[in-house]
Protein backbone atom coordinates (compact mmCIF):
# COMPACT_ATOMS: atom_id res chain seq x y z
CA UNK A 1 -45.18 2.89 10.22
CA UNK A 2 -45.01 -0.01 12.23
CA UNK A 3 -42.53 -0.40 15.68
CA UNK A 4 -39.56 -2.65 14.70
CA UNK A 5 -39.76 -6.28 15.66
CA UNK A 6 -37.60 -6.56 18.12
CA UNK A 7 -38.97 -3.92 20.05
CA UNK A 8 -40.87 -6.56 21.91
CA UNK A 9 -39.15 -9.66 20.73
CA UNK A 10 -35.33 -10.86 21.20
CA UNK A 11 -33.24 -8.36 19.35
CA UNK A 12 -31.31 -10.13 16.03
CA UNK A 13 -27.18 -10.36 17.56
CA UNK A 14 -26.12 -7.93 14.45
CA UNK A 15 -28.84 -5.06 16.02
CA UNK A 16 -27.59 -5.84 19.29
CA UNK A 17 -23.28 -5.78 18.31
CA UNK A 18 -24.04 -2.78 16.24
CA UNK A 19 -24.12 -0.72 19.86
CA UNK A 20 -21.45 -2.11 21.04
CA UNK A 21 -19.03 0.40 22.47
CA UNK A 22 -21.90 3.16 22.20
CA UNK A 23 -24.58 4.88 24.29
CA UNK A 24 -28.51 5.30 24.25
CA UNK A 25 -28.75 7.64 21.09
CA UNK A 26 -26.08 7.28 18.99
CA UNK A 27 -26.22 6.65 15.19
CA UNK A 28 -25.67 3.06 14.05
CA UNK A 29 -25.96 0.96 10.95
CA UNK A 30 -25.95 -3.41 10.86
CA UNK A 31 -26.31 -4.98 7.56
CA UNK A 32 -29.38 -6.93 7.07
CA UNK A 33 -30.31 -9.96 4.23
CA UNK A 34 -31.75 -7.07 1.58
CA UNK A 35 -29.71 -3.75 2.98
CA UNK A 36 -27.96 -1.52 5.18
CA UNK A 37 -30.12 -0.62 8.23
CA UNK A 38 -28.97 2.54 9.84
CA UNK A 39 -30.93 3.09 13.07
CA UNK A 40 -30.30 5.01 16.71
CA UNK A 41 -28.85 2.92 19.80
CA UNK A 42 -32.13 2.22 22.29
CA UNK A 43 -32.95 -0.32 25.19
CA UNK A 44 -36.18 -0.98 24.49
CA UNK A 45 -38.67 -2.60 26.70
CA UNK A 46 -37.97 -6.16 26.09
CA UNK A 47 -33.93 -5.98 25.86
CA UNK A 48 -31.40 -5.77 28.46
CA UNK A 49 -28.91 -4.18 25.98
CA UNK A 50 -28.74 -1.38 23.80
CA UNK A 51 -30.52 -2.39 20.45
CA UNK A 52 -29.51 -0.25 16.59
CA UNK A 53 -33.30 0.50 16.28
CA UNK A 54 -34.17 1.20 12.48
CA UNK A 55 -34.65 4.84 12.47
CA UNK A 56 -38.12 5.59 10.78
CA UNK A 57 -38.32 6.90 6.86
CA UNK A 58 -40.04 9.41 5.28
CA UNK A 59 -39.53 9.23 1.32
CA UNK A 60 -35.90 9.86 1.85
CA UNK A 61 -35.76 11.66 4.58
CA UNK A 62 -35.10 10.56 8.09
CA UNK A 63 -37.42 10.70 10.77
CA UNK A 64 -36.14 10.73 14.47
CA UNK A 65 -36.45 13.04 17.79
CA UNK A 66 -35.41 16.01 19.68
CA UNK A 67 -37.05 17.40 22.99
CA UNK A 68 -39.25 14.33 22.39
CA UNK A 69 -40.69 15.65 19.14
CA UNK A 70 -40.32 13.68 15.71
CA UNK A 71 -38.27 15.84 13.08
CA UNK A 72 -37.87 15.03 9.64
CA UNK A 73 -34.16 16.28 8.23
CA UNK A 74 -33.00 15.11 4.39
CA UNK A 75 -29.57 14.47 4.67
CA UNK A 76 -26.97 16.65 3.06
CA UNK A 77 -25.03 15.28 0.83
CA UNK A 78 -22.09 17.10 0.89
CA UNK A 79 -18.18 16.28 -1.68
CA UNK A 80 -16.27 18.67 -0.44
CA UNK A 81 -12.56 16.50 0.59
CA UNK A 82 -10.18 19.01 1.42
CA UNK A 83 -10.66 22.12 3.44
CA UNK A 84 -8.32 24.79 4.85
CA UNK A 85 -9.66 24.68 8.13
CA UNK A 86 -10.71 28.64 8.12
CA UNK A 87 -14.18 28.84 9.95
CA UNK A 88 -16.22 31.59 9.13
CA UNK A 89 -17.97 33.09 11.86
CA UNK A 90 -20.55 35.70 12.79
CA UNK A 91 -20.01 38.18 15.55
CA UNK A 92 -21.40 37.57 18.46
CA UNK A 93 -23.64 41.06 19.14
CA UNK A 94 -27.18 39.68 19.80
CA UNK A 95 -28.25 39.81 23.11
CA UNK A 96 -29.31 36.53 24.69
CA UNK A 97 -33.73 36.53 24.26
CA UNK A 98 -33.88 36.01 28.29
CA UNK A 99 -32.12 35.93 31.31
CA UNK A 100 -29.50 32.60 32.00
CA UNK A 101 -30.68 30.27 34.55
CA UNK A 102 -28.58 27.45 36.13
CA UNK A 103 -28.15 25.62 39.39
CA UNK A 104 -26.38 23.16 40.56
CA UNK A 105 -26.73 20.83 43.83
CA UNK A 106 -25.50 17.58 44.91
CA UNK A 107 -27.92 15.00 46.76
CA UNK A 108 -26.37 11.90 47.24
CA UNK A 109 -24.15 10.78 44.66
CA UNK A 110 -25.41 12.98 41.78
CA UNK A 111 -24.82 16.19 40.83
CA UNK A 112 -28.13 17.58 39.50
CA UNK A 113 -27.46 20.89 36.74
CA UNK A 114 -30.81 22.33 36.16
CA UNK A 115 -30.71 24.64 32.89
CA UNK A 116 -32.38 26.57 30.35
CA UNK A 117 -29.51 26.73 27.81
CA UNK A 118 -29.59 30.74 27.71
CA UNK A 119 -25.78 31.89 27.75
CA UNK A 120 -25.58 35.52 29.71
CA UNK A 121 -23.13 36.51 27.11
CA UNK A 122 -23.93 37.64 23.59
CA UNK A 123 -24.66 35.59 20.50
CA UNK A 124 -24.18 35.45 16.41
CA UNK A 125 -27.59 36.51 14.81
CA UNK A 126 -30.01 32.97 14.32
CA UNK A 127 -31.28 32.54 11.73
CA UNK A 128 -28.59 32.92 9.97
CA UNK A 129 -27.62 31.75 6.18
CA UNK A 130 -25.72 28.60 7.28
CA UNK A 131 -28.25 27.76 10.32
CA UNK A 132 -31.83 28.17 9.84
CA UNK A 133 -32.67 28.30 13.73
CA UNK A 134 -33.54 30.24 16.55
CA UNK A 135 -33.11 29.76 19.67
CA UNK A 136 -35.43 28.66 22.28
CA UNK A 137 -35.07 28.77 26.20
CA UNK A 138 -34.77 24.99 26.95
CA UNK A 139 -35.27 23.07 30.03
CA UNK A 140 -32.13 21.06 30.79
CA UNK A 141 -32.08 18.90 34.34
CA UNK A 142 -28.74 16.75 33.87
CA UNK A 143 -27.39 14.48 36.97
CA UNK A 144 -24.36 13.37 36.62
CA UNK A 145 -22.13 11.37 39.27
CA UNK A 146 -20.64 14.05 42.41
CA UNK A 147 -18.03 11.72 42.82
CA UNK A 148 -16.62 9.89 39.19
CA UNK A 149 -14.75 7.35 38.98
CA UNK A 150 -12.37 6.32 35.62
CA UNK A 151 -14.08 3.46 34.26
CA UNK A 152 -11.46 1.39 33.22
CA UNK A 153 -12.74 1.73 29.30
CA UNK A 154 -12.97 4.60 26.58
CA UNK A 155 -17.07 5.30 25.87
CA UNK A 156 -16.52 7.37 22.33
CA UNK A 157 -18.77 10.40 22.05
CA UNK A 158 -22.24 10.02 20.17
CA UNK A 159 -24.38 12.13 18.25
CA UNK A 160 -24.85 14.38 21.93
CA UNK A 161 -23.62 16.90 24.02
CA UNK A 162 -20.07 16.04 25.76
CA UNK A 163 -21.12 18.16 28.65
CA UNK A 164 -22.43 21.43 30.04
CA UNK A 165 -21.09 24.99 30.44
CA UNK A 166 -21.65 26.82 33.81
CA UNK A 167 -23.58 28.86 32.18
CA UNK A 168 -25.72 26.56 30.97
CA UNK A 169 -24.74 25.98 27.66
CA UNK A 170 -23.79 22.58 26.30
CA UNK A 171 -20.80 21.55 24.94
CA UNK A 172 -21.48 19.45 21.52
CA UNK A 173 -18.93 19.29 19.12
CA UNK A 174 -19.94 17.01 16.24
CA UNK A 175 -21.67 17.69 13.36
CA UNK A 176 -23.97 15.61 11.90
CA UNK A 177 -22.61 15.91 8.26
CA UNK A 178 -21.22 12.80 6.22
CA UNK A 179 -19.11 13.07 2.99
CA UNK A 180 -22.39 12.10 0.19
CA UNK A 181 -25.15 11.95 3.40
CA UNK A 182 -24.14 8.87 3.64
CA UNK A 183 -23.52 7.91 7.88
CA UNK A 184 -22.31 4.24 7.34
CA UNK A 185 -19.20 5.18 5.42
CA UNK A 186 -17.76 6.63 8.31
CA UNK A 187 -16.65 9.82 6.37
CA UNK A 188 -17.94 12.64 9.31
CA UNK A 189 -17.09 16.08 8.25
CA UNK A 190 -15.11 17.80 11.51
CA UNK A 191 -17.15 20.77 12.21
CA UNK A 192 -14.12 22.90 12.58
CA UNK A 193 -12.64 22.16 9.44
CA UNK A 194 -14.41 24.53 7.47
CA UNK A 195 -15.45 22.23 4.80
CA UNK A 196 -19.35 22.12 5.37
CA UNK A 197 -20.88 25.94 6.65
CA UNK A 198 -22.47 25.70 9.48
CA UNK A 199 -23.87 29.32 10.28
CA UNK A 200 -21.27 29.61 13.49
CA UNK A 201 -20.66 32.74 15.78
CA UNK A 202 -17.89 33.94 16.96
CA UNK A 203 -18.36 31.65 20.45
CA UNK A 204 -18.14 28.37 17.99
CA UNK A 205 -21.80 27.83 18.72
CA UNK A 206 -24.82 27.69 16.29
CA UNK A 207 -28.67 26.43 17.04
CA UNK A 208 -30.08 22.99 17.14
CA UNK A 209 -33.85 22.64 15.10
CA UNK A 210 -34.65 22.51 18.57
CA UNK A 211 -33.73 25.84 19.43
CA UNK A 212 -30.85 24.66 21.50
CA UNK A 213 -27.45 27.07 21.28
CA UNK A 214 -24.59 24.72 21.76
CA UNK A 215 -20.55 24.90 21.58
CA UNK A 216 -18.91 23.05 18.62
CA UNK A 217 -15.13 24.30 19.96
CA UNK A 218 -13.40 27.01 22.43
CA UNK A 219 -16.36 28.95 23.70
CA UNK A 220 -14.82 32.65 23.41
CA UNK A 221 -17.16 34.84 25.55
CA UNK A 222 -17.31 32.37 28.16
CA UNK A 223 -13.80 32.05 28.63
CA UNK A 224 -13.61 35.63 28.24
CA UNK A 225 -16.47 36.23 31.00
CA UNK A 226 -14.55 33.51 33.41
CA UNK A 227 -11.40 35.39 32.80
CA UNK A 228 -8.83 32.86 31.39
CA UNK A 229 -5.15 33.85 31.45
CA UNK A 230 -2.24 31.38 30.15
CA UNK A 231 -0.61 33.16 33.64
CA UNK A 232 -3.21 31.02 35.81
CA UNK A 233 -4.67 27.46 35.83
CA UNK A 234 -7.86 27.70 33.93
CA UNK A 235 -11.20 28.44 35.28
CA UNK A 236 -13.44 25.58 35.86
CA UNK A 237 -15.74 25.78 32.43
CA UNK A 238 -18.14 22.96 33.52
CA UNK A 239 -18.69 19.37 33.57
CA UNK A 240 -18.42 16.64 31.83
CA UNK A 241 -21.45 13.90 31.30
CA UNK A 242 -19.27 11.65 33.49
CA UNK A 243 -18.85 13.87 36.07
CA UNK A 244 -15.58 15.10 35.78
CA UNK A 245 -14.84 18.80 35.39
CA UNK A 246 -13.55 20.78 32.40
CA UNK A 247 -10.92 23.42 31.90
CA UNK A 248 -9.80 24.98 29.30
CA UNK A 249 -5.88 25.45 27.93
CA UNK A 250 -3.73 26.05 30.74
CA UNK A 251 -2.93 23.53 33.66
CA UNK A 252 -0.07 23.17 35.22
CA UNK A 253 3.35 21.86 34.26
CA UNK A 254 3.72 19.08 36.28
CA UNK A 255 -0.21 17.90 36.97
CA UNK A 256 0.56 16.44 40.53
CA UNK A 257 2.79 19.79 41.31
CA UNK A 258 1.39 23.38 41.42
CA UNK A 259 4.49 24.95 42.25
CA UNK A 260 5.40 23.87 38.62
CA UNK A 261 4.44 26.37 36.97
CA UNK A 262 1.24 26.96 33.62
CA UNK A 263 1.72 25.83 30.64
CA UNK A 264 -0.84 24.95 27.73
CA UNK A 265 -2.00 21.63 28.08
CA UNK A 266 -2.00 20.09 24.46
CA UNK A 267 -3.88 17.42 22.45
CA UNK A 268 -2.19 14.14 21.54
CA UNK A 269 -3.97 13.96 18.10
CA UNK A 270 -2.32 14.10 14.87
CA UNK A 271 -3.60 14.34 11.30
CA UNK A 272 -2.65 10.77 9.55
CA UNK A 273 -0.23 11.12 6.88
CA UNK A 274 -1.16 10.10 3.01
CA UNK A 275 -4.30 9.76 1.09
CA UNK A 276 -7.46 8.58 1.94
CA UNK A 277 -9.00 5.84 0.05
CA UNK A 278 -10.88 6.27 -2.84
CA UNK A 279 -13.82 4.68 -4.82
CA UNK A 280 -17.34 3.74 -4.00
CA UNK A 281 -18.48 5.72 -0.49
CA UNK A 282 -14.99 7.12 0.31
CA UNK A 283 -13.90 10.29 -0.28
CA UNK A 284 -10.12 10.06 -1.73
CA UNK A 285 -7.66 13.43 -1.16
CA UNK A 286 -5.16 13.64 1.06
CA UNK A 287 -5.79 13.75 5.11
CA UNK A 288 -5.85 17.45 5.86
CA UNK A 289 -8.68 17.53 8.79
CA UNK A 290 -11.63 18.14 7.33
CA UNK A 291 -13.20 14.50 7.94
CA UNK A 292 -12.68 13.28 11.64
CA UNK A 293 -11.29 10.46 10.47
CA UNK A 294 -8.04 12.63 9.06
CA UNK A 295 -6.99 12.91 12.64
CA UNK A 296 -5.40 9.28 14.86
CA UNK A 297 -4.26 9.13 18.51
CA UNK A 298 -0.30 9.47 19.24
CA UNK A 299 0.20 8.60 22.58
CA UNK A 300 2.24 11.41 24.54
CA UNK A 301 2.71 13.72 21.31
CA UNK A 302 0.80 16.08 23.61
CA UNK A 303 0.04 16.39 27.24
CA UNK A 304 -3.31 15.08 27.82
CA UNK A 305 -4.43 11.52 26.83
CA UNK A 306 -7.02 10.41 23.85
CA UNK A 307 -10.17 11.71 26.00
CA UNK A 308 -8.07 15.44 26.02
CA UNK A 309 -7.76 14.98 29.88
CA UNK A 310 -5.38 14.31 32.33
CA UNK A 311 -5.26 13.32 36.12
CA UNK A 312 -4.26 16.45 37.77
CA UNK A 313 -4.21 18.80 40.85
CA UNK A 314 -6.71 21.75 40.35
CA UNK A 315 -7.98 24.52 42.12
CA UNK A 316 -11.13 23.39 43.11
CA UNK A 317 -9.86 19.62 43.83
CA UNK A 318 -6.74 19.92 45.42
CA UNK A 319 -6.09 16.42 46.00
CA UNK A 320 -5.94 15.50 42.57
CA UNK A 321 -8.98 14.50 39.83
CA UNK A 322 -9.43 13.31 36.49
CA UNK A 323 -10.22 16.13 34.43
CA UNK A 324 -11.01 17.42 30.90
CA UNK A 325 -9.35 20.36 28.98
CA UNK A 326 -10.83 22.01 25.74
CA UNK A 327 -7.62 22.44 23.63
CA UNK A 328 -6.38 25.10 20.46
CA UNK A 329 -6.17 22.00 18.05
CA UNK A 330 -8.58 18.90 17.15
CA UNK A 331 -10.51 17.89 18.90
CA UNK A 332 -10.80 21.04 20.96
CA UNK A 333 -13.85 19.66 23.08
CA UNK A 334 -13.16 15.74 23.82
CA UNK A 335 -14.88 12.98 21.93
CA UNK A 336 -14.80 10.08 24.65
CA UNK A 337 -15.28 9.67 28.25
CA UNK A 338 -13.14 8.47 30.96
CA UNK A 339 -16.10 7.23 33.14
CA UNK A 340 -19.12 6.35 32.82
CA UNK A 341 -21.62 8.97 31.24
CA UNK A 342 -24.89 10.00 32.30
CA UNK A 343 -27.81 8.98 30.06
CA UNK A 344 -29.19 12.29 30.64
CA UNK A 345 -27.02 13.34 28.35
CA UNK A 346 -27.64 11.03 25.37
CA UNK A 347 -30.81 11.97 23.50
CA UNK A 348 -30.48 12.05 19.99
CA UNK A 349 -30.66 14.98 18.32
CA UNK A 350 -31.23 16.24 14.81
CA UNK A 351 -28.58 18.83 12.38
């Protein structure tokens, strides 16, 4: 197979609008003269912007990269439309295959997290009959900025990790699942709704093809191990691919006050009331959360804002920070940024 065109000659405008908004590595589609052309956001050599680069075919099955090796994955085409949002889980009573490694050291203006994805607490048994993966050590070496700044625009979440645990583990909370396969209708399955199984363990986490454990919601033995209490502001949990930090549930009443008292700090997302259209590549059924796309933004129906953070006062910056809490309800781990993310964190991966 041939490299696209426009790798080395002026991108067509629809390749170039179709990554709009996005980051290195997310999924995109444009509509060409004979088709839809669904592709991955790159800069390649020629282009100052991000380009939707046709992803590669197989028969029917799509060709891209993790860890820098091609994959080939058929999509699933799943019809499930309504869910209950029950998760099934495994429990978590594997020990991890090696011991955890991270560090973490600031030169400059980065913050460098060196990994190898190993969590020191227990797992879920991989393979298992909804994940057909094992997992791998991995060698993670993220820098993100020591000092972030709010960027003055929301950058949504790609196909990627949000951030990374202290312990190593990343935090990566959407699935790669689309009501019929199909990625251009813009019908993504939540992964906690239950509706597609996704081999899970009682942490929320499963195993990427390449061998990478990963958080899809509230990580429960990490938590556990950093000893959260709803009496206490929360534990730092890790950081985000912008740089700012992440807690988990409880912050304080008042975030510029910590005299004020804990209380939960609580998403601002609702699900949309109604149906969902119907016909052709959309699923119908009423919203019930078991497409992302069930749930919209309500300014101030909860505490934190639509990236599920908040400026606040925390323990470990007293003088006040943007910061990110993983929440009880959707979307549990964020699905934007604040500032500006690292491209570190951006590679596209493969479900």
């Amino acid at each position: 197979m041939g490299i696209p065109f426009f790798t080395y000659a002026k991108a067509p405008q629809v390749a170039i609008g179709a990554c709009e908004s996005k980051v290195s590595g997310d999924s995109c589609s444009f509509s060409s003269p004979r088709n839809t052309v669904e592709g991955i956001c790159r800069q390649p050599p020629a282009q100052k912007q991000l380009v939707c680069v046709p992803a590669r075919k197989a028969g029917n099955q799509l060709l891209s990269r993790a860890n820098g090796q091609e994959q080939i994955r058929a999509p699933r085409k799943h019809t499930i439309v309504q869910s209950d949002g029950q998760v099934e889980t495994t429990i978590a009573n594997v020990e991890p295959i090696t011991d955890s490694k991270i560090s973490t050291r600031i030169e400059g203006d980065e913050r460098i997290l060196i990994a190898n994805g190993i969590s020191e607490h227990f797992t879920g048994q991989f393979p298992n009959s909804g994940n057909p993966n094992e997992i791998k050590e991995q060698s993670y070496t993220f820098k993100i900025p020591a000092n972030p700044k709010i960027s003055g625009k929301i950058t949504p979440l790609g196909l990627h990790d949000f951030g990374l645990g202290l312990n190593g583990v990343p935090f990566d909370p959407i699935a790669a699942e689309w009501y019929l396969g199909d990625r251009s209708s813009g019908w993504q399955y939540e992964a906690m709704s239950g509706a597609v199984e996704l081999g899970l363990d009682e942490n929320h986490a499963h195993v990427q093809p390449s061998g990478a454990y990963h958080y899809h919601a509230l990580p429960t033995l990490l938590v556990s191990d950093l000893h959260l209490s709803s009496e206490e502001y929360s534990p730092l949990i890790g950081w985000s691919a912008d740089g700012f930090p992440i807690y988990a549930l409880y912050g304080y009443k008042n975030p510029e006050d910590k005299q004020s008292g804990i209380v939960e700090q609580t998403s601002s997302y609702q699900l949309k009331s109604g149906h969902r259209p119907d016909g052709g590549s959309n699923p119908g059924g009423h919203y019930d959360g078991t497409f992302v796309a069930d749930y919209e933004y309500v300014k101030g129906a909860g505490s934190l804002d639509e990236c599920n953070g908040q400026v606040t006062t925390t323990p470990e910056f007293p003088n006040g920070i943007y910061a990110y809490f993983l929440t009880e309800a959707f979307p549990v781990i964020p699905r934007c940024y604040k500032g500006t993310p690292s491209t570190d964190f951006t590679q596209q991966r493969v479900r």
